[in-house]
PDB file of N, CA and C in Angstrom:
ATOM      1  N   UNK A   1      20.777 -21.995  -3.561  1.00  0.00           N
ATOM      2  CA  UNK A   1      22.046 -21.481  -4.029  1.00  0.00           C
ATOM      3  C   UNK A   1      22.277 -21.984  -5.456  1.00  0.00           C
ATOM      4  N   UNK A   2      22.640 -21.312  -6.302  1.00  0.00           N
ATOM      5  CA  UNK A   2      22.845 -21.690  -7.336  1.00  0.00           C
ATOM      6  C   UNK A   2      24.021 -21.986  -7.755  1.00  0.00           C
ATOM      7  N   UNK A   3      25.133 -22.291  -8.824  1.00  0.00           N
ATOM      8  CA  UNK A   3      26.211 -22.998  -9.251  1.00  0.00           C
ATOM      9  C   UNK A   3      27.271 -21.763  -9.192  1.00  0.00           C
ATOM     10  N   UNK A   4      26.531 -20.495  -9.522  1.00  0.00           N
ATOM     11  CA  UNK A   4      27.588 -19.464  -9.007  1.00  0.00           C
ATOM     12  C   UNK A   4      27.778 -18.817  -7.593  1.00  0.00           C
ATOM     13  N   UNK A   5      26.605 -18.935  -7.158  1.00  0.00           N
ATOM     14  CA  UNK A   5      26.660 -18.763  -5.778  1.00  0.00           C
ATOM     15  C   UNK A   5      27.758 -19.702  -5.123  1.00  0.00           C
ATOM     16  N   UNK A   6      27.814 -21.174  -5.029  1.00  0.00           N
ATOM     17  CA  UNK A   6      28.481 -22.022  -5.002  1.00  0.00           C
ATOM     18  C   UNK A   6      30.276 -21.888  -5.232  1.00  0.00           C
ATOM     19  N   UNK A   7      30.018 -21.253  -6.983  1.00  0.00           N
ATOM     20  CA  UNK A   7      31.886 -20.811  -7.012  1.00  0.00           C
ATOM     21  C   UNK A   7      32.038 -20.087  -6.220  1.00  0.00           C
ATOM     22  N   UNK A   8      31.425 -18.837  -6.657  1.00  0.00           N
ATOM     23  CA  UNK A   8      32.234 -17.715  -5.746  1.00  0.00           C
ATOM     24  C   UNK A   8      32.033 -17.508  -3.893  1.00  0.00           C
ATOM     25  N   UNK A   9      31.027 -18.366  -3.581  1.00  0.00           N
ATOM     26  CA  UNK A   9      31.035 -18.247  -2.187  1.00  0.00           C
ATOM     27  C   UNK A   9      31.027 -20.039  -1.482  1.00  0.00           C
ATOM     28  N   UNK A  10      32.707 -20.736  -1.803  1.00  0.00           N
ATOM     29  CA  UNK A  10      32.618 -21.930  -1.523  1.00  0.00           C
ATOM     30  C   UNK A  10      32.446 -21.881   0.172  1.00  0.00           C
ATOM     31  N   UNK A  11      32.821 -20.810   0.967  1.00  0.00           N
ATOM     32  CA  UNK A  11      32.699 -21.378   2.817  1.00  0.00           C
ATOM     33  C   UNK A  11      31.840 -20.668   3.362  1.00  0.00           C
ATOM     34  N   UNK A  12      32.001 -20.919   4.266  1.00  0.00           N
ATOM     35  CA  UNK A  12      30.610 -20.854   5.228  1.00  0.00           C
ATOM     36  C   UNK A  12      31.220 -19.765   6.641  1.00  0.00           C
ATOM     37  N   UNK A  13      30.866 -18.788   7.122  1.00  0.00           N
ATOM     38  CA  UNK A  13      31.126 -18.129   7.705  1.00  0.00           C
ATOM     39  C   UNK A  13      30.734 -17.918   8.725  1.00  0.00           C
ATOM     40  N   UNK A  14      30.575 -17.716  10.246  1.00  0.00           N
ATOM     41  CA  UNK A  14      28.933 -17.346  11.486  1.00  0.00           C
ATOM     42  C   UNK A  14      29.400 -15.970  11.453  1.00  0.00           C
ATOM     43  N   UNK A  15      28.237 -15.231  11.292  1.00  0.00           N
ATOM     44  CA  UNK A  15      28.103 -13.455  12.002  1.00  0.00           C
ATOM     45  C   UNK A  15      27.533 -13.358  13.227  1.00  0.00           C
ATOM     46  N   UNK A  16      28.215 -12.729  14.004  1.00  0.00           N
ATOM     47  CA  UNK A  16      27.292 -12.123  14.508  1.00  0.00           C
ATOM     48  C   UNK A  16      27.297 -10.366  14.735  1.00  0.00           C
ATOM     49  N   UNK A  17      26.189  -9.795  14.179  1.00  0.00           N
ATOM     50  CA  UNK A  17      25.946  -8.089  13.804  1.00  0.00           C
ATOM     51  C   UNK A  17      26.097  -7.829  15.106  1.00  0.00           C
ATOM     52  N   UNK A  18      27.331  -6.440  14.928  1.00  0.00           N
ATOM     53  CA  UNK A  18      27.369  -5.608  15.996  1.00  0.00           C
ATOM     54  C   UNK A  18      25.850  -4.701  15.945  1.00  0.00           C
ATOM     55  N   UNK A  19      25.339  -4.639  17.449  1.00  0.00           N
ATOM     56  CA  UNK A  19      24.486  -4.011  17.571  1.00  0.00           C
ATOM     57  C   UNK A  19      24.195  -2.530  17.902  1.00  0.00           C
ATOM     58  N   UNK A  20      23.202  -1.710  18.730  1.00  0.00           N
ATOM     59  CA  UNK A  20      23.224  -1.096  19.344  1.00  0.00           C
ATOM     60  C   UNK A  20      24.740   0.338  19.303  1.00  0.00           C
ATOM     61  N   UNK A  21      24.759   0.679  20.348  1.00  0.00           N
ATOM     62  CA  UNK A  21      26.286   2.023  19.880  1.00  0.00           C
ATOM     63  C   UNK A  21      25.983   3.053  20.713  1.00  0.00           C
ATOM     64  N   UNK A  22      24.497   3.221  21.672  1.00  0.00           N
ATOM     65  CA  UNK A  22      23.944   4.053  22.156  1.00  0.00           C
ATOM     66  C   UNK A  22      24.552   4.342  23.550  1.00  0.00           C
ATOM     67  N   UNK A  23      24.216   4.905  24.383  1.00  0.00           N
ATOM     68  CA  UNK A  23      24.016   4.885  25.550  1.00  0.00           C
ATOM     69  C   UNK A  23      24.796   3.951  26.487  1.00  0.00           C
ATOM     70  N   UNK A  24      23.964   2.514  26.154  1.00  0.00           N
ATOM     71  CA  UNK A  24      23.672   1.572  27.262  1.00  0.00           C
ATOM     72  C   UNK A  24      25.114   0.288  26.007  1.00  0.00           C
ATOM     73  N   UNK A  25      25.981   1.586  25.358  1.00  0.00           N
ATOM     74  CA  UNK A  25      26.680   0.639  24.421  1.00  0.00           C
ATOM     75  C   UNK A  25      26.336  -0.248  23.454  1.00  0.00           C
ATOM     76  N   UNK A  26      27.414  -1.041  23.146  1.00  0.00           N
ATOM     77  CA  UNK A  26      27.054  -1.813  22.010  1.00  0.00           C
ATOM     78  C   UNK A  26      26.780  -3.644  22.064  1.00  0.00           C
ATOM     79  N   UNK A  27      26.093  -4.448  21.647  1.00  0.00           N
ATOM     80  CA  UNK A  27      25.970  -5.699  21.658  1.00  0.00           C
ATOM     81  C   UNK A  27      26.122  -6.272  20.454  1.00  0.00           C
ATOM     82  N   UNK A  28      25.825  -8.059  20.491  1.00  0.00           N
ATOM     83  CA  UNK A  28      25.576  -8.209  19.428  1.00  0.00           C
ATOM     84  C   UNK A  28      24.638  -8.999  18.903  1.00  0.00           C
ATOM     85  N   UNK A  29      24.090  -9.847  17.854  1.00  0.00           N
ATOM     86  CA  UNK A  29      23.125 -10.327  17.841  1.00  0.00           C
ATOM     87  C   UNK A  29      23.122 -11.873  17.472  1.00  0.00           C
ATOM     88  N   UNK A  30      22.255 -12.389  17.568  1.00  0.00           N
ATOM     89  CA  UNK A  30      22.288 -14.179  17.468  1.00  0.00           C
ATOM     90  C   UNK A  30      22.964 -14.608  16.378  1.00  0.00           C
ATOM     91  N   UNK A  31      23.776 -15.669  16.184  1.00  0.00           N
ATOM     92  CA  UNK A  31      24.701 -16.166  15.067  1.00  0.00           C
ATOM     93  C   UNK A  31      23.691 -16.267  14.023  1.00  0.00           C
ATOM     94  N   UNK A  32      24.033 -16.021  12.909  1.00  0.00           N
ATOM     95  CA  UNK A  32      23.632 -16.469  11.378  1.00  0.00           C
ATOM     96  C   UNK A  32      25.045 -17.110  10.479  1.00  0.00           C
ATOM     97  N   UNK A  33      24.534 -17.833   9.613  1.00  0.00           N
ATOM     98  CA  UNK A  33      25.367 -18.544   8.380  1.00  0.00           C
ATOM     99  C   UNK A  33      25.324 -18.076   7.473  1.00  0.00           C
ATOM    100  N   UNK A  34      26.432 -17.608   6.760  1.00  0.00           N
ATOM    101  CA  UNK A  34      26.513 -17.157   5.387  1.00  0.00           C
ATOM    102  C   UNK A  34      27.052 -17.868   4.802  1.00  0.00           C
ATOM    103  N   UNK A  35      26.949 -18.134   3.252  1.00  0.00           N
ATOM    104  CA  UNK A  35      27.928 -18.147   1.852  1.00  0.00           C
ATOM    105  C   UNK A  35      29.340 -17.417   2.015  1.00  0.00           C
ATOM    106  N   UNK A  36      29.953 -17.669   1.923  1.00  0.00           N
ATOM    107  CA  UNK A  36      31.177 -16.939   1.725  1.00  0.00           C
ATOM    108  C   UNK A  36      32.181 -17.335   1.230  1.00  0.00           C
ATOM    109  N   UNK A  37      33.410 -16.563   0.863  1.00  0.00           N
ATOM    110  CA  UNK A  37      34.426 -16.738   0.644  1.00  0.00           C
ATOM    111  C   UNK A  37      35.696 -16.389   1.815  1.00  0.00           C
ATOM    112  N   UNK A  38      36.292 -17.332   2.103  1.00  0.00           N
ATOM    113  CA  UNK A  38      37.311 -16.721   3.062  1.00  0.00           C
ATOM    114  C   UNK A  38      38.805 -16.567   2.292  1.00  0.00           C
ATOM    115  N   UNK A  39      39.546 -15.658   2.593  1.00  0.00           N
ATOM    116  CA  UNK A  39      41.105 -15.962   2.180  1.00  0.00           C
ATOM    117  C   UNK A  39      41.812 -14.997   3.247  1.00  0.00           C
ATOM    118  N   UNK A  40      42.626 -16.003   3.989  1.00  0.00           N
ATOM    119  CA  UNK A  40      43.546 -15.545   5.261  1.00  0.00           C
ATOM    120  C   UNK A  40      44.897 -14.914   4.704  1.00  0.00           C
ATOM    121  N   UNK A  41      44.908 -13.736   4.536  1.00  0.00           N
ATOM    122  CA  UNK A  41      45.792 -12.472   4.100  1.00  0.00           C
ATOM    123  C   UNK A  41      46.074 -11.297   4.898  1.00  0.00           C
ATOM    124  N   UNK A  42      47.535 -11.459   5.570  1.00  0.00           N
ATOM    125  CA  UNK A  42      47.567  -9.922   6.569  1.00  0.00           C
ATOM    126  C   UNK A  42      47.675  -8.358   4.842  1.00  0.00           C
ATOM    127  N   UNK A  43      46.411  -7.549   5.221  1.00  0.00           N
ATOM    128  CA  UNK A  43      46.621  -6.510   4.679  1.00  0.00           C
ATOM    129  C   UNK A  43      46.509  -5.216   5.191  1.00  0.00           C
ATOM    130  N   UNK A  44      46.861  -4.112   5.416  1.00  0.00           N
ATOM    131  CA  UNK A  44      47.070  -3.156   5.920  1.00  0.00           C
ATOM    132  C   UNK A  44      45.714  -2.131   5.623  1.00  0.00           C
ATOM    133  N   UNK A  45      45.194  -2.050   6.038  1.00  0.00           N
ATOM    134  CA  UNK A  45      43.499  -1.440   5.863  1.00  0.00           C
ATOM    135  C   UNK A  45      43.380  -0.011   7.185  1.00  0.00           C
ATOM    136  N   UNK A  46      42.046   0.775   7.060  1.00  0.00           N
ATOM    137  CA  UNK A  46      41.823   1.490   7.842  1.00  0.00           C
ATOM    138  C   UNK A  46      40.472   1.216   8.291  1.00  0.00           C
ATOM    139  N   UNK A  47      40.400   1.558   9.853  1.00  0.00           N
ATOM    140  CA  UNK A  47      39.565   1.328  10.307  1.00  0.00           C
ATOM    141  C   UNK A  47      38.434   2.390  10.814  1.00  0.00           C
ATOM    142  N   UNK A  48      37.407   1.829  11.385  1.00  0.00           N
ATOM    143  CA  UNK A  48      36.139   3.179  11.546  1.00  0.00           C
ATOM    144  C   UNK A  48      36.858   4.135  11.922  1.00  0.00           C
ATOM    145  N   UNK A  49      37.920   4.098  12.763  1.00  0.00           N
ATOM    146  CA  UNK A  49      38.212   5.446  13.454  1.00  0.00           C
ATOM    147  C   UNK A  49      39.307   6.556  12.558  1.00  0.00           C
ATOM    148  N   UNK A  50      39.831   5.158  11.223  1.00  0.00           N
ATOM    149  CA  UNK A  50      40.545   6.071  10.389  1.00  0.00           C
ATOM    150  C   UNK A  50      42.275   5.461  10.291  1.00  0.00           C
ATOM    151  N   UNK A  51      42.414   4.532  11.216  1.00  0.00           N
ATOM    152  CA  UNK A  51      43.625   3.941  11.937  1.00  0.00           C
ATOM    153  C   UNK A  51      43.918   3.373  11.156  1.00  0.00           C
ATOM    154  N   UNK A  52      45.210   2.920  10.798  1.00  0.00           N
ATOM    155  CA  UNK A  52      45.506   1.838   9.578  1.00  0.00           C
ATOM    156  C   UNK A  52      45.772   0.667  10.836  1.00  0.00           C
ATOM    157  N   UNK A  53      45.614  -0.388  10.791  1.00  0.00           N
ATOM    158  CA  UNK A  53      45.504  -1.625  11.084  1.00  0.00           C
ATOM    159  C   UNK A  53      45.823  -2.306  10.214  1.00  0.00           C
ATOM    160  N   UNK A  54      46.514  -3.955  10.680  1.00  0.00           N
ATOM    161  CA  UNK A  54      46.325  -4.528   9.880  1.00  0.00           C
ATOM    162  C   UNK A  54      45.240  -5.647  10.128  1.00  0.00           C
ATOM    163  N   UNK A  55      44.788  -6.065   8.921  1.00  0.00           N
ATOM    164  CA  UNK A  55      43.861  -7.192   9.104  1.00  0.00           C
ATOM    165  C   UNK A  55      44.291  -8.593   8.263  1.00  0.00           C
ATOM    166  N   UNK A  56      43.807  -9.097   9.155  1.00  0.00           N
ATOM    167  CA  UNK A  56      44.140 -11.305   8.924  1.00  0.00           C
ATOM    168  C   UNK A  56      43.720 -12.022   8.165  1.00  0.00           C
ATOM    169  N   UNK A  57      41.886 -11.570   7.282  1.00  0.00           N
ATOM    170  CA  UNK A  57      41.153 -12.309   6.763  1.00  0.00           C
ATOM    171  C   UNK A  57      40.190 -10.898   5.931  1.00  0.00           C
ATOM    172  N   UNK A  58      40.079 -11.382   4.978  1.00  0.00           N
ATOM    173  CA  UNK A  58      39.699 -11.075   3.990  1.00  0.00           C
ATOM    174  C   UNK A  58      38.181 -12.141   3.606  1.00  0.00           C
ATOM    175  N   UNK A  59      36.830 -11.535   3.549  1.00  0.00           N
ATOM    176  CA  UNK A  59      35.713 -12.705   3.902  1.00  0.00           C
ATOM    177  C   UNK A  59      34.874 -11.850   2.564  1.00  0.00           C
ATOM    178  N   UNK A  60      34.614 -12.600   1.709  1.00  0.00           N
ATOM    179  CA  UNK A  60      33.303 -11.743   1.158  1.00  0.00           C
ATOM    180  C   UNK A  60      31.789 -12.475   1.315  1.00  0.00           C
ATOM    181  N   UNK A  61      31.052 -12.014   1.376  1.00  0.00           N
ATOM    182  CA  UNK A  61      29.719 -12.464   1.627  1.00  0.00           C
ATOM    183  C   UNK A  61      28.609 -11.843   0.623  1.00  0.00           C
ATOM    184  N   UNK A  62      27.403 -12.194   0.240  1.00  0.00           N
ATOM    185  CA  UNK A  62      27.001 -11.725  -0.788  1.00  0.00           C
ATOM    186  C   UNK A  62      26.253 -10.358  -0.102  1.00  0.00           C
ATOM    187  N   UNK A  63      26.093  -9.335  -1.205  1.00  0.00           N
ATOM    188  CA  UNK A  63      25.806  -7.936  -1.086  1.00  0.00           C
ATOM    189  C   UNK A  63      24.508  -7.782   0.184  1.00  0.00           C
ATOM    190  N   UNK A  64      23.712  -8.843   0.204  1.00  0.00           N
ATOM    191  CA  UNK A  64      22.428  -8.743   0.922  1.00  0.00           C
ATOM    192  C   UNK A  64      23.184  -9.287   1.986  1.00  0.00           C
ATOM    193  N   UNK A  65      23.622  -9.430   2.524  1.00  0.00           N
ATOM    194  CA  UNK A  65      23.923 -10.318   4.135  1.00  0.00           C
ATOM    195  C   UNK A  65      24.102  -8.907   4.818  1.00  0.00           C
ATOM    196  N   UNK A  66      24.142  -7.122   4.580  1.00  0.00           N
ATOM    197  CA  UNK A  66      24.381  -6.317   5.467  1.00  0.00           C
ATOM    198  C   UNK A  66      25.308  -6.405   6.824  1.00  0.00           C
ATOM    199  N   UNK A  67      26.433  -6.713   6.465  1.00  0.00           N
ATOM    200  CA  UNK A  67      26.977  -6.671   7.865  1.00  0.00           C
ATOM    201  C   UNK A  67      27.739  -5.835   8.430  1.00  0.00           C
ATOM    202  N   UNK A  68      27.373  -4.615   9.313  1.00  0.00           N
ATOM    203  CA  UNK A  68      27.955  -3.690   9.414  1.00  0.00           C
ATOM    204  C   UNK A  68      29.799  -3.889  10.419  1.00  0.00           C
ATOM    205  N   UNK A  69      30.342  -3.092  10.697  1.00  0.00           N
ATOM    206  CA  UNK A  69      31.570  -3.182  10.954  1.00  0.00           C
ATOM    207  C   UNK A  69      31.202  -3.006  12.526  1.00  0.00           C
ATOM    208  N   UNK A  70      32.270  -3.858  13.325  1.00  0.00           N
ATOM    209  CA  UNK A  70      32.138  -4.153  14.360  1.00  0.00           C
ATOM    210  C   UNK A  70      31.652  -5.500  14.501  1.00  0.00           C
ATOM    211  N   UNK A  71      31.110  -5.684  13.479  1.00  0.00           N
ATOM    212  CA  UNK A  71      30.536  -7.179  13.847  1.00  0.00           C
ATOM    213  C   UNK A  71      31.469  -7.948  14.660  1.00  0.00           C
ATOM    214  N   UNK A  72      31.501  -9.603  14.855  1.00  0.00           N
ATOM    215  CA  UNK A  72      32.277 -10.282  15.314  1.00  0.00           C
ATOM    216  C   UNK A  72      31.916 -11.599  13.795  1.00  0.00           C
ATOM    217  N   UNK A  73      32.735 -11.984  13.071  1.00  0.00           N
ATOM    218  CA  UNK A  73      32.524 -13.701  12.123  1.00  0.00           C
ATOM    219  C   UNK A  73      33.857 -14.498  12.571  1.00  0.00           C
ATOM    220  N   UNK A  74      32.840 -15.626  12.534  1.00  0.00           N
ATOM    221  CA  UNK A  74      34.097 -16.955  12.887  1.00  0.00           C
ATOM    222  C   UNK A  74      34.206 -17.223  11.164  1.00  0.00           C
ATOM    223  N   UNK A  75      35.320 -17.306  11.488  1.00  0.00           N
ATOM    224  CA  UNK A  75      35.904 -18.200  10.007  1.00  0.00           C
ATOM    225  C   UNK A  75      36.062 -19.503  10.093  1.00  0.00           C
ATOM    226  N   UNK A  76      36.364 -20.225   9.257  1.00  0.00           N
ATOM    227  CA  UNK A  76      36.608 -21.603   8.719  1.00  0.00           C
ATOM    228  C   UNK A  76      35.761 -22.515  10.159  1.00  0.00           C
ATOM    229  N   UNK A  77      34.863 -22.561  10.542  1.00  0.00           N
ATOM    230  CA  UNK A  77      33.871 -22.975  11.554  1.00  0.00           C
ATOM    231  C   UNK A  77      34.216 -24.613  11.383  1.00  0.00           C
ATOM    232  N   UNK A  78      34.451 -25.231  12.419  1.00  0.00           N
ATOM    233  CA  UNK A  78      34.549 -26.696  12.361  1.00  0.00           C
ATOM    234  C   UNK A  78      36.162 -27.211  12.292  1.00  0.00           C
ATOM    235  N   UNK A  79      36.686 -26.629  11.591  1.00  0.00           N
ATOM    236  CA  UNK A  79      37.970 -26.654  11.286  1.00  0.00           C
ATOM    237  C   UNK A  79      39.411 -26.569  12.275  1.00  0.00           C
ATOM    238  N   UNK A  80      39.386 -27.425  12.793  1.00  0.00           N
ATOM    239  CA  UNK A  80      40.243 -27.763  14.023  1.00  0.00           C
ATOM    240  C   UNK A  80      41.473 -26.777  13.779  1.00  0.00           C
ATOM    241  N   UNK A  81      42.226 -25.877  14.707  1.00  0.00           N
ATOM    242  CA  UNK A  81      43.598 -24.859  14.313  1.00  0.00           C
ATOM    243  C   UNK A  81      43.123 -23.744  12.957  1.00  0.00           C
ATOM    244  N   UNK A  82      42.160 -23.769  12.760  1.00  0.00           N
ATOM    245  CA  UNK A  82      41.546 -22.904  11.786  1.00  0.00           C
ATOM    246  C   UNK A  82      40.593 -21.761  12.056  1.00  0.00           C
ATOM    247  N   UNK A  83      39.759 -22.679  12.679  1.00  0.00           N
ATOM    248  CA  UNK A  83      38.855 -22.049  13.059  1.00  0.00           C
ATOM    249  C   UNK A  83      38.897 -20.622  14.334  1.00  0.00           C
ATOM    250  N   UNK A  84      38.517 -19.073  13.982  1.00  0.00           N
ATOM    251  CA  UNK A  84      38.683 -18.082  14.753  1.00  0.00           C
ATOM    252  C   UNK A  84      37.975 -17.433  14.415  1.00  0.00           C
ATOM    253  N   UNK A  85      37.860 -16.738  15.510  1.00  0.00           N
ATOM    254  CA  UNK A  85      36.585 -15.282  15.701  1.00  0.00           C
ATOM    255  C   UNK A  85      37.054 -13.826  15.891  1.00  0.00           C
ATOM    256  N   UNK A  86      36.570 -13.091  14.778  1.00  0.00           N
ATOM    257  CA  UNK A  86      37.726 -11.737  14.502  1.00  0.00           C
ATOM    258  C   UNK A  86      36.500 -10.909  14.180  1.00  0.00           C
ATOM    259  N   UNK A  87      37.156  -9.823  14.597  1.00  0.00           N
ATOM    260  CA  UNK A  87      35.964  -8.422  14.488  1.00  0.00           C
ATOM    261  C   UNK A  87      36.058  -7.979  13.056  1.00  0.00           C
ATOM    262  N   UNK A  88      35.155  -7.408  12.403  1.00  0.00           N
ATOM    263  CA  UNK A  88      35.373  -6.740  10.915  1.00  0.00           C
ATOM    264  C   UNK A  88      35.479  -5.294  11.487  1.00  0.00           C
ATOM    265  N   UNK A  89      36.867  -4.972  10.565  1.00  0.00           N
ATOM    266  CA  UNK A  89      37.460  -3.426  10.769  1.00  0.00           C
ATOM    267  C   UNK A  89      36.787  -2.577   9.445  1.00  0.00           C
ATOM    268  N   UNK A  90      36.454  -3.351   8.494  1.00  0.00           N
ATOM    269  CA  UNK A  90      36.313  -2.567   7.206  1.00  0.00           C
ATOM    270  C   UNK A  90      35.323  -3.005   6.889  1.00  0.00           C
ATOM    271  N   UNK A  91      34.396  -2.446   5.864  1.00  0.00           N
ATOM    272  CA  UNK A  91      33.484  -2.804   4.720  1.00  0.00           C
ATOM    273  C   UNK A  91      33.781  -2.501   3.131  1.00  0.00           C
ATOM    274  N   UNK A  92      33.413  -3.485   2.687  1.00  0.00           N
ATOM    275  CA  UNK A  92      33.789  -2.622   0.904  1.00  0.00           C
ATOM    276  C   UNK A  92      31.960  -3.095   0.329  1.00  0.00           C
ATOM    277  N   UNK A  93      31.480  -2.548  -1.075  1.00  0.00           N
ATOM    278  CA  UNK A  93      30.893  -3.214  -1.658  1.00  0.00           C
ATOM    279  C   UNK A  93      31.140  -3.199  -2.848  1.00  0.00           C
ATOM    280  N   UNK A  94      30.881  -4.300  -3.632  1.00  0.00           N
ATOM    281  CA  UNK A  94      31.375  -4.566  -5.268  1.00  0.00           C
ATOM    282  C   UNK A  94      29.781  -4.707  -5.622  1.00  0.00           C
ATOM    283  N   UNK A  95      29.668  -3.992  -6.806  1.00  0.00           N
ATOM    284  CA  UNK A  95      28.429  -4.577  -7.289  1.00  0.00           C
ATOM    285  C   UNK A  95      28.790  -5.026  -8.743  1.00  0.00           C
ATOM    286  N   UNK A  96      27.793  -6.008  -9.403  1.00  0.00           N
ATOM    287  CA  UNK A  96      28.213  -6.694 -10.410  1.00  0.00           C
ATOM    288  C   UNK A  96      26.871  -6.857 -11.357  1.00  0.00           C
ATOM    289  N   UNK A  97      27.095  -6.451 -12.974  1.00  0.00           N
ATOM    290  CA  UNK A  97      26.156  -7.346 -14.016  1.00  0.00           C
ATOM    291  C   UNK A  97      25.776  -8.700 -13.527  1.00  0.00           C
ATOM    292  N   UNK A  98      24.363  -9.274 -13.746  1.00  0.00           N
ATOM    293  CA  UNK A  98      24.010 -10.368 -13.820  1.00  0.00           C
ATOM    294  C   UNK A  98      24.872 -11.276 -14.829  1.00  0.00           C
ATOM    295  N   UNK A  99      25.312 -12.403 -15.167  1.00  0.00           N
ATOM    296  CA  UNK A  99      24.901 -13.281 -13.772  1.00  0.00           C
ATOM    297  C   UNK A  99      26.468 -13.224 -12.354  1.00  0.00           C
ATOM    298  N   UNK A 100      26.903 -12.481 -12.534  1.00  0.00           N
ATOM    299  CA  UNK A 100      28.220 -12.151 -11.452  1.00  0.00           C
ATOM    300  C   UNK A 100      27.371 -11.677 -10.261  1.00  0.00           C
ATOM    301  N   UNK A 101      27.802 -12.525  -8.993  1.00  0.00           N
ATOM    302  CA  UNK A 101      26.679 -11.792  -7.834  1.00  0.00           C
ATOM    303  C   UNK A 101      27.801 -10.740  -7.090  1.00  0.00           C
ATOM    304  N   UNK A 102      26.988  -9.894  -7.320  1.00  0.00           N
ATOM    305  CA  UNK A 102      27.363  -8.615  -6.259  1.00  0.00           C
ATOM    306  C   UNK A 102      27.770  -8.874  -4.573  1.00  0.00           C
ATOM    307  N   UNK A 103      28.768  -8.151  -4.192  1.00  0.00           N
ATOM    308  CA  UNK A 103      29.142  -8.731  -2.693  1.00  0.00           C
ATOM    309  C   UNK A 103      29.713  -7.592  -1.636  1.00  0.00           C
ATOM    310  N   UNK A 104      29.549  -7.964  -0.447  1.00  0.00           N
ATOM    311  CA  UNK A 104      30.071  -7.194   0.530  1.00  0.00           C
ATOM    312  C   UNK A 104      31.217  -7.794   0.963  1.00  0.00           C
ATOM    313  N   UNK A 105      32.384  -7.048   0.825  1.00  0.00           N
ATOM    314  CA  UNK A 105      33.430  -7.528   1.302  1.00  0.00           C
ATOM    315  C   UNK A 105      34.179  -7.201   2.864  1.00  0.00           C
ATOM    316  N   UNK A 106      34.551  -7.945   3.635  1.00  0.00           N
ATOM    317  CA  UNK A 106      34.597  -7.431   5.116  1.00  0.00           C
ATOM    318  C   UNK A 106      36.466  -7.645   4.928  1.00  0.00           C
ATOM    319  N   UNK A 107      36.917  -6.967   6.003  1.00  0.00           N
ATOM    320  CA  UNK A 107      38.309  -6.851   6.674  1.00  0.00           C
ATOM    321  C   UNK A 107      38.451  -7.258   7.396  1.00  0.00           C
ATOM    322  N   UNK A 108      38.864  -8.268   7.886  1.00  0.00           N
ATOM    323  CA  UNK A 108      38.490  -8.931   9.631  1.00  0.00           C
ATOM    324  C   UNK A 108      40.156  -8.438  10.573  1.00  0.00           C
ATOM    325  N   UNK A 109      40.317  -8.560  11.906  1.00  0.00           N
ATOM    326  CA  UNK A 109      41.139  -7.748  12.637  1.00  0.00           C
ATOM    327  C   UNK A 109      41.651  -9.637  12.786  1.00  0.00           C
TER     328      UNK A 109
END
């Protein structure tokens, strides 16, 4: 990680990717750790189905972490009264000139 990686993605996040969607439904897949940024903000967003919702957390993660919607991420992990596990309703992506890293931004429910 480098010193900007570092600013802009000071916390640490667990995913886990919604899977599957078929048939036999949907799952999900083994925890991973990301870089991230968290900031706990109710904002009024729409969701896959088109629904405005609101959402609690606001997470960006860098552009390569792919995390599609549905997922499930714990936020602030470790963090006693902090720490929670919320579905992502939204996706955004920002892309950015070097050296600004490009990011995927999630909506969490």
């Amino acid at each position: 990680m480098t010193w900007v990686d570092g600013f802009f993605f000071p916390d640490t996040v667990t995913v886990r990717d919604r899977t599957g969607g078929g048939g036999m439904g949907s799952g999900y897949g083994q925890p991973r750790t990301l870089a991230a940024e968290t900031i706990d903000v109710q904002q009024i967003v729409r969701d896959a189905s088109g629904q405005e919702v609101v959402s609690s957390s606001r997470v960006t993660v860098p552009l390569d972490a792919n995390v599609p919607i549905g997922s499930l991420v714990t936020v602030w992990p470790g963090k006693p009264g902090a720490e929670r596990e919320a579905e992502v309703l939204q996706v955004g992506r920002d892309e950015n000139p070097p050296p600004l890293p490009s990011h995927q931004i999630l909506w969490l429910k």
